[in-house]
Protein backbone atom coordinates (compact mmCIF):
# COMPACT_ATOMS: atom_id res chain seq x y z
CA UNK A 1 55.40 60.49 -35.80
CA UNK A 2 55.46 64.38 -34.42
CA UNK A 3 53.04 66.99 -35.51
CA UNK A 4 55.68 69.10 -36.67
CA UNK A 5 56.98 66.51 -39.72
CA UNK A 6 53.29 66.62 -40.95
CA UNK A 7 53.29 70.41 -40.35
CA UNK A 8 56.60 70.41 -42.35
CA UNK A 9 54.82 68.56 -45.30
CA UNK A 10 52.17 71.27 -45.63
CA UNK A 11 49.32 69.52 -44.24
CA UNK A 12 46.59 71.48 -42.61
CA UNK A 13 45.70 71.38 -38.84
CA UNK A 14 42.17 68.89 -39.43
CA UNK A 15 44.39 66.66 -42.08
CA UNK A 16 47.38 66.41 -39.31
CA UNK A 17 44.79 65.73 -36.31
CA UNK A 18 43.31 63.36 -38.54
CA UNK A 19 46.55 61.29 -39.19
CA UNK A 20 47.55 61.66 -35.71
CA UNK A 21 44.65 60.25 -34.44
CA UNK A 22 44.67 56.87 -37.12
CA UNK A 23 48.10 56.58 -35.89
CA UNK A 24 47.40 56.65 -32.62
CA UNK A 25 44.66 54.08 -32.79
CA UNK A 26 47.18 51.57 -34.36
CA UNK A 27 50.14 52.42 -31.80
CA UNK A 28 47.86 51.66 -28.95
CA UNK A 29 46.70 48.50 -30.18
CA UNK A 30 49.99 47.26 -30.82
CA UNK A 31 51.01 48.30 -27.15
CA UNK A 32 47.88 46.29 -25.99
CA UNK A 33 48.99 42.98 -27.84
CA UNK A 34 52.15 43.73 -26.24
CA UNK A 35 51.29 44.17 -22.80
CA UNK A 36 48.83 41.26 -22.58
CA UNK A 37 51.40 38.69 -24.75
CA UNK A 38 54.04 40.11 -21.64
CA UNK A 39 51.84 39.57 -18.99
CA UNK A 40 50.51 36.13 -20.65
CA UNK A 41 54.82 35.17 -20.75
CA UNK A 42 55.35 35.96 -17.51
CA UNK A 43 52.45 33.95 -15.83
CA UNK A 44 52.98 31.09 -18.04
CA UNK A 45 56.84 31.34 -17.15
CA UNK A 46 56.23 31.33 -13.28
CA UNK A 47 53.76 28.81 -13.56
CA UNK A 48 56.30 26.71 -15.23
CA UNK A 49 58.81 27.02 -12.54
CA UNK A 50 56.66 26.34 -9.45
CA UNK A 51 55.76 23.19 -11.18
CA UNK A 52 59.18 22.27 -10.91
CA UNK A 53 60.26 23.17 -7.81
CA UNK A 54 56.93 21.01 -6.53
CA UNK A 55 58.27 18.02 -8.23
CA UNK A 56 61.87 18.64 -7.07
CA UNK A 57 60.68 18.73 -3.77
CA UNK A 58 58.81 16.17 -3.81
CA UNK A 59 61.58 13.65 -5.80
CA UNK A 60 63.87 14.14 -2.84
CA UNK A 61 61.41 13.63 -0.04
CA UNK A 62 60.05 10.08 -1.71
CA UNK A 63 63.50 7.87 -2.68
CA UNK A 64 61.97 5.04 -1.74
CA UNK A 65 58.66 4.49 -3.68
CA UNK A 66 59.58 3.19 -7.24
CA UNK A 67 55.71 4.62 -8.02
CA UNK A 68 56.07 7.72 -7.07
CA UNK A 69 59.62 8.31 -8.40
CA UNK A 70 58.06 7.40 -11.82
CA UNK A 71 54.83 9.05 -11.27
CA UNK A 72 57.18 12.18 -10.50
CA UNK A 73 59.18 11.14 -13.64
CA UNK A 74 56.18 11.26 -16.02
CA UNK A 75 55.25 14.81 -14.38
CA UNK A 76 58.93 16.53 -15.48
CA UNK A 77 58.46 14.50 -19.48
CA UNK A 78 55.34 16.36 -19.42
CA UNK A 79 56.33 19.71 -17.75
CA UNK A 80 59.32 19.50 -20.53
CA UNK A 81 56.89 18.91 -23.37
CA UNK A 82 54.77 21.99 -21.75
CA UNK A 83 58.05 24.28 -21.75
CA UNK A 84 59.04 22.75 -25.24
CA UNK A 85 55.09 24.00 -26.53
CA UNK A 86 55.58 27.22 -24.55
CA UNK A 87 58.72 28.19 -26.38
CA UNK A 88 56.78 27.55 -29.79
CA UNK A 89 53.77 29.11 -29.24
CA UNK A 90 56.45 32.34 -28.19
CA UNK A 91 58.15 32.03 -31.44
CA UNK A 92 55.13 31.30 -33.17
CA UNK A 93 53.29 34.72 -31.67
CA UNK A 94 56.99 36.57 -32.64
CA UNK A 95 56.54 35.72 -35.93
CA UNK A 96 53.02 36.80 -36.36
CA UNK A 97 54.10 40.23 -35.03
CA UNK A 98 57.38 40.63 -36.56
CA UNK A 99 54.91 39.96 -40.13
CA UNK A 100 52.30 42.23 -39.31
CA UNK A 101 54.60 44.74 -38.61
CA UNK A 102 56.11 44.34 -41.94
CA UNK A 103 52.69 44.10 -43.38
CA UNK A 104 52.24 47.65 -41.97
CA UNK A 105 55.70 49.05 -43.01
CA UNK A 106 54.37 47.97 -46.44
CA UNK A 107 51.58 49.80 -46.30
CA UNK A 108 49.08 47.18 -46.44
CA UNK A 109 45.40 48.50 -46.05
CA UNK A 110 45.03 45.36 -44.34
CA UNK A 111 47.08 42.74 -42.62
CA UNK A 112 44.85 39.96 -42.34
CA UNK A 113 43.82 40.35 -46.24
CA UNK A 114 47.10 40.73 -47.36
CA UNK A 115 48.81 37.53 -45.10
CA UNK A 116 45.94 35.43 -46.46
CA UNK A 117 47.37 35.51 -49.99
CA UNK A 118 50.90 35.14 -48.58
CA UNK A 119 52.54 31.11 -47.60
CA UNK A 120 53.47 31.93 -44.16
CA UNK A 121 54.92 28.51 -43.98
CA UNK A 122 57.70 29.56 -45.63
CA UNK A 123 58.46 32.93 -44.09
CA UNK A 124 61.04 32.01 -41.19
CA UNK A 125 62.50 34.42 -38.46
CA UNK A 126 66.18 34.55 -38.21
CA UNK A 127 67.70 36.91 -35.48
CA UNK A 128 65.02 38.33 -34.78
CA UNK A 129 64.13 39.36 -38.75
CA UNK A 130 61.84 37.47 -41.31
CA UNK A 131 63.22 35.56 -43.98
CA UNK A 132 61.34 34.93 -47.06
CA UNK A 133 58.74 37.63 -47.10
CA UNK A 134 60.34 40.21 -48.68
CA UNK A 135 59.90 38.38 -52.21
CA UNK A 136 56.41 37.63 -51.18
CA UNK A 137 55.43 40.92 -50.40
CA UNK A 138 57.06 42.65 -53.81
CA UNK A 139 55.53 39.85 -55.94
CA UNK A 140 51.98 40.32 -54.27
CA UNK A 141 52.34 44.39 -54.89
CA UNK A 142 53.09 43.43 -58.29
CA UNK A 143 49.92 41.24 -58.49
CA UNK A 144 47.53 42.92 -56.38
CA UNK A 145 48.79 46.61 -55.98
CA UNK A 146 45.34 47.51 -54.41
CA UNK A 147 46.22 45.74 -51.31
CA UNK A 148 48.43 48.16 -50.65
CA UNK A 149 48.71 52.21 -50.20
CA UNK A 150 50.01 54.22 -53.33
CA UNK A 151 52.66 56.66 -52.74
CA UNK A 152 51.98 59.10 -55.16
CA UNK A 153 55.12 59.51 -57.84
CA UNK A 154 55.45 63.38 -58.33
C-alpha cells in the first residue's frame, strides 16, 4: 500500500499515517511468522539429513551384526515416520496461512473469531490455493456480516 493511493482517495495526512501504521503492524507480523516458520524448516530439514547420513554410515561400517543392522533398520522406519510428520505439520502450517490470509483479504476484523465458526476440516489446499472456503466465507458474511468490515455502497 503507498501513501500516494490513500492521498489519491482524499484522505488526510493523520487518517493516511494512521492506516499506514495498522498496516504496517500486520505486514511485519506476517514477515515474523515467516521468518521463524523458514528458519524452523530449515533446521528441522538439516537435522533430518544428518540423521541419515549417521545411519548410512554406520549401516556400511557394521554388515556383520544382525542387531545392529536392525537396530539401524528401526532408526531409518522412524526417521521416515519423522520426515513423513515433518511434511504434514509443513502443509498443515501452509494451510493455516494460506486461510488467514484469505481471512484478511476478506476483511475479517478477526481471524481467529471468524475461523472458529468456519469447518476447517473441509477447506483443502490445492496448488498452492484453498478449496472449499470460498462458500464458507460468503455464507458466514451472509450470517454474521459483523465479523467482517463494511465497504460502504455509495
Amino acid at each position: 500500500m503507498k501513501r500516494e493511493f490513500l492521498k489519491d482517495l482524499g484522505l488526510s495526512d493523520d487518517q493516511i499515517n494512521s492506516i499506514m501504521s495498522a498496516h504496517g503492524k500486520d505486514v511485519n507480523g506476517l514477515n515474523e511468522q515467516i521468518n521463524s516458520l523458514t528458519a524452523e524448516k530449515n533446521g528441522l530439514q538439516s537435522q533430518l539429513n544428518d540423521r541419515d547420513e549417521q545411519l548410512k554410515g554406520l549401516k556400511s561400517q557394521v554388515k556383520d551384526s544382525d542387531e545392529l543392522t536392525a537396530k539401524i533398520d528401526e532408526l531409518e522406519k522412524s526417521n521416515k515416520a519423522a520426515k513423513e510428520k515433518y511434511a504434514a505439520d509443513l502443509s498443515a502450517q501452509q494451510k493455516s496461512f494460506l486461510i488467514d490470509k484469505a481471512l484478511t483479504s476478506a476483511g475479517a476484523h478477526n481471524n481467529k473469531a471468524v475461523s472458529a465458526l468456519l469447518n476447517l476440516d473441509d477447506v483443502t489446499v490445492k496448488d498452492g490455493a484453498l478449496d472449499g472456503l470460498d462458500k464458507q466465507l460468503e455464507a458466514l458474511k451472509e450470517s454474521d456480516g459483523y465479523l467482517f468490515k463494511q465497504s460502504e455502497k455509495t
